[in-house]
N, C-alpha and C. Protein backbone atom coordinates (compact mmCIF):
# COMPACT_ATOMS: atom_id res chain seq x y z
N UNK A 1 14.67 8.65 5.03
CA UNK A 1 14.20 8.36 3.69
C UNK A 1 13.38 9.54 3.18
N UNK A 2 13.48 9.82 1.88
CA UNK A 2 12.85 10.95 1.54
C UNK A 2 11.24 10.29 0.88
N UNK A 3 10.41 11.33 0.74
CA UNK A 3 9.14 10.72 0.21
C UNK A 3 9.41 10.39 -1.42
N UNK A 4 8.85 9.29 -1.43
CA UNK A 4 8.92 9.24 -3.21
C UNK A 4 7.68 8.54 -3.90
N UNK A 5 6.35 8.48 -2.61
CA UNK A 5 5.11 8.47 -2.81
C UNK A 5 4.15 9.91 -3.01
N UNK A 6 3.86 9.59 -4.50
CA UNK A 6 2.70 10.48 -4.61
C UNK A 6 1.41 10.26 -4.45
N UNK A 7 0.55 11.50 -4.45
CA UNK A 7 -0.51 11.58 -4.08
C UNK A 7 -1.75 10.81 -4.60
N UNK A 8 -2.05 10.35 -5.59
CA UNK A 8 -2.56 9.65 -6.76
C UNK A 8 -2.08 8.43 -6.09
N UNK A 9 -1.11 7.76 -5.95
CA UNK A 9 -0.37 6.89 -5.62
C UNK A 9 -0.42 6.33 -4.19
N UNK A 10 -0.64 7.28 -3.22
CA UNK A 10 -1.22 6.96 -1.73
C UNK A 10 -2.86 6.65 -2.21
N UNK A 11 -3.50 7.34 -2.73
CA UNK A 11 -4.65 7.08 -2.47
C UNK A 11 -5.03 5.61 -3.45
N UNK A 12 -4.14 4.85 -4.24
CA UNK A 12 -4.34 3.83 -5.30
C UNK A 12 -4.37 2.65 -4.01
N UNK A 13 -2.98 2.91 -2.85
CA UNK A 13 -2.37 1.74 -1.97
C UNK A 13 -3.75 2.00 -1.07
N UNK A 14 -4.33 3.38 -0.55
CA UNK A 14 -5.31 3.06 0.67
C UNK A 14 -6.54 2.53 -0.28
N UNK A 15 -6.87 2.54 -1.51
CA UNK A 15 -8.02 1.81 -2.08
C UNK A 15 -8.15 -0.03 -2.06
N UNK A 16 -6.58 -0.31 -2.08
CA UNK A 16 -5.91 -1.55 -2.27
C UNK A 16 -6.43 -1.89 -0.55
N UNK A 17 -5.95 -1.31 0.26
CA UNK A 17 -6.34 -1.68 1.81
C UNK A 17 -7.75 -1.87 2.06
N UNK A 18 -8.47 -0.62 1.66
CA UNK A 18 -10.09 -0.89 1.93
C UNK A 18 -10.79 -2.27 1.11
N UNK A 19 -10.03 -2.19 0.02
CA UNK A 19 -10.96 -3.24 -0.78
C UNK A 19 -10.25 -5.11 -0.45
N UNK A 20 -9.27 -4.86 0.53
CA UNK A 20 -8.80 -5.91 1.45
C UNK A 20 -9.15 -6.06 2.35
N UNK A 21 -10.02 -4.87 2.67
CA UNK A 21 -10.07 -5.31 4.37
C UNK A 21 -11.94 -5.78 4.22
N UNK A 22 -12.80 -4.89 3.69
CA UNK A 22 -14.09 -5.38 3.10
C UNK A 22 -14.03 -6.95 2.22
N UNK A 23 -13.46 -7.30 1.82
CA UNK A 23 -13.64 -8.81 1.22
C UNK A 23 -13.06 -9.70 2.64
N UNK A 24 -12.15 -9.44 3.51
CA UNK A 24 -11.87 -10.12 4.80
C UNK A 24 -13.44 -9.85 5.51
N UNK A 25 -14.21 -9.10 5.80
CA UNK A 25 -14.83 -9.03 6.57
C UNK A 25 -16.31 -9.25 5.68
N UNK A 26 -16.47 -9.06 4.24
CA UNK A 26 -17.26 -10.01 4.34
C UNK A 26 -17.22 -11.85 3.93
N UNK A 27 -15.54 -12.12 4.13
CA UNK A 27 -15.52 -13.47 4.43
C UNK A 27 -15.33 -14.02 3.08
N UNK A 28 -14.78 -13.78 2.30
CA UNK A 28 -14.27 -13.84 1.41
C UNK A 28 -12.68 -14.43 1.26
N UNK A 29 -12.14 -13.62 2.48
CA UNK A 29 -10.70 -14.32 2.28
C UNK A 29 -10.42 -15.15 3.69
N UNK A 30 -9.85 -15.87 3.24
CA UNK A 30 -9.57 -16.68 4.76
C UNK A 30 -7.87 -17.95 4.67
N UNK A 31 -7.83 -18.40 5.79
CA UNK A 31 -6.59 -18.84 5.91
C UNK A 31 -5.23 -18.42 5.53
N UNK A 32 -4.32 -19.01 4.34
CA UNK A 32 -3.43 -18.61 4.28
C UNK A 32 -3.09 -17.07 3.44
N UNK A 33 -4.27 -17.18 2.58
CA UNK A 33 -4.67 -15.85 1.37
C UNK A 33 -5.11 -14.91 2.11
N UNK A 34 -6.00 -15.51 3.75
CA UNK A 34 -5.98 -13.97 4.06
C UNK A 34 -4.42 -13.49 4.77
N UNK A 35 -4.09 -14.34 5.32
CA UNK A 35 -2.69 -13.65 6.09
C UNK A 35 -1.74 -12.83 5.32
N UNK A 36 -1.51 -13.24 3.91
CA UNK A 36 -0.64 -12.93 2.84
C UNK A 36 -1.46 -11.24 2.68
N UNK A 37 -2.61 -11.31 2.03
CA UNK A 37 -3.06 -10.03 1.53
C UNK A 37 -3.29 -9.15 2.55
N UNK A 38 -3.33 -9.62 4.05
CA UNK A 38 -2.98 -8.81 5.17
C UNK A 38 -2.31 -8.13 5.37
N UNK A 39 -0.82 -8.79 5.43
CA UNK A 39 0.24 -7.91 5.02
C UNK A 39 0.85 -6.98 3.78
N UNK A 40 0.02 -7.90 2.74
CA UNK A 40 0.15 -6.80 1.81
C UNK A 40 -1.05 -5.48 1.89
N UNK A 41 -1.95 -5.61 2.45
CA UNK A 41 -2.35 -4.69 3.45
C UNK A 41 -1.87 -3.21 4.22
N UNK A 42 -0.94 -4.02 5.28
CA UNK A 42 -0.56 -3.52 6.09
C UNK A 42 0.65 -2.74 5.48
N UNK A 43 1.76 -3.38 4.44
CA UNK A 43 2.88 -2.93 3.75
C UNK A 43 2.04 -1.51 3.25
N UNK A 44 0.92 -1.42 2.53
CA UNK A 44 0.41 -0.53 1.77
C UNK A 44 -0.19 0.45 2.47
N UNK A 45 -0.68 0.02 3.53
CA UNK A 45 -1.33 1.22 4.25
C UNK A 45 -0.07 2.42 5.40
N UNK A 46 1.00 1.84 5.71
CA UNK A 46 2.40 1.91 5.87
C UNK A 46 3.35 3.21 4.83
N UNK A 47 3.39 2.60 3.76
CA UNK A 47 3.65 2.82 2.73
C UNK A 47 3.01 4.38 2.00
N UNK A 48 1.95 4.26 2.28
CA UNK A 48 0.77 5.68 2.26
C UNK A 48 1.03 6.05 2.61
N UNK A 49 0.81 5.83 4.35
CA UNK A 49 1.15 7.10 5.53
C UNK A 49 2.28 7.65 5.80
N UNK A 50 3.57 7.05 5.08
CA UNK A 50 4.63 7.80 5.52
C UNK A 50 5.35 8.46 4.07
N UNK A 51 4.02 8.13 3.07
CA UNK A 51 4.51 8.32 1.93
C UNK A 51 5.96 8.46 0.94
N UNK A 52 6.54 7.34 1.61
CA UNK A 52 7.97 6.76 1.53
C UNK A 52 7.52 4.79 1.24
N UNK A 53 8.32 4.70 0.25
CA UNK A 53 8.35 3.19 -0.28
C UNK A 53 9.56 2.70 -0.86
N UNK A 54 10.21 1.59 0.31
CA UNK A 54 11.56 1.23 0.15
C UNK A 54 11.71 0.79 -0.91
N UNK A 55 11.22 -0.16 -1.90
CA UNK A 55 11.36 -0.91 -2.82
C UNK A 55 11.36 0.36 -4.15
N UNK A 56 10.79 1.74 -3.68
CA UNK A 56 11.06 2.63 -4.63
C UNK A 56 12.24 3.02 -5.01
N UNK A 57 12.77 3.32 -3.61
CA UNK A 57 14.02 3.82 -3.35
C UNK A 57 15.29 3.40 -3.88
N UNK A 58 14.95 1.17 -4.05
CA UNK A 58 16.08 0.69 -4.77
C UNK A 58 16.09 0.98 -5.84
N UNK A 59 14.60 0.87 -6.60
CA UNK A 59 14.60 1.27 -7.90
C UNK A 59 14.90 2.62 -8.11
N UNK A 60 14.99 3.58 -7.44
CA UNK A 60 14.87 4.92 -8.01
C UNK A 60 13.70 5.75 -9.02
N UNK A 61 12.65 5.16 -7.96
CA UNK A 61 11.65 5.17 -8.79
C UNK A 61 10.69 6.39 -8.18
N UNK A 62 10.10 7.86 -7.92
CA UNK A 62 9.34 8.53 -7.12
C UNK A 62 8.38 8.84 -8.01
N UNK A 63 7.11 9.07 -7.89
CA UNK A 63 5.72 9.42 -8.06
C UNK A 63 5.30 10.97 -7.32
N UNK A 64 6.03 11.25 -7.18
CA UNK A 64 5.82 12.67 -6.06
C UNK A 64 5.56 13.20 -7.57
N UNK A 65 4.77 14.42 -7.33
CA UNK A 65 5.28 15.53 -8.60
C UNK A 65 6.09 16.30 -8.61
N UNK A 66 7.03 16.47 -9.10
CA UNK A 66 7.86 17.61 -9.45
C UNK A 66 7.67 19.60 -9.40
N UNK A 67 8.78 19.81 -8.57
CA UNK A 67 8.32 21.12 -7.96
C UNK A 67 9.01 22.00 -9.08
């Protein structure tokens, strides 16, 4: 898969993770809402690091900038 996450764009998904993982820990989310935003979590922090996003890919959608 080629990257079609940009930079602006990784750092929007790891803001999305921190500010998920601080409301889990200070207890804020729990049971089934936390499991869900967990994984949407985990999809995002994923998603950053390999700066590749499948659901882009169907769409044909990249955020990279242009060289």
């Amino acid at each position: 898969m080629s990257k079609n996450v940009g930079m602006i764009d990784r750092l929007l998904r790891l803001l999305v993770v921190v500010a998920i993982a601080i409301a889990y820990a200070l207890g804020h989310l729990s049971g089934t809402l936390a499991i869900v935003l967990g994984i949407v979590a985990l999809i995002a922090l994923l998603t950053s690091l390999f700066s590749t996003c499948p659901a882009y890919s169907l769409l044909g959608v990249s955020t990279c900038a242009r060289r």
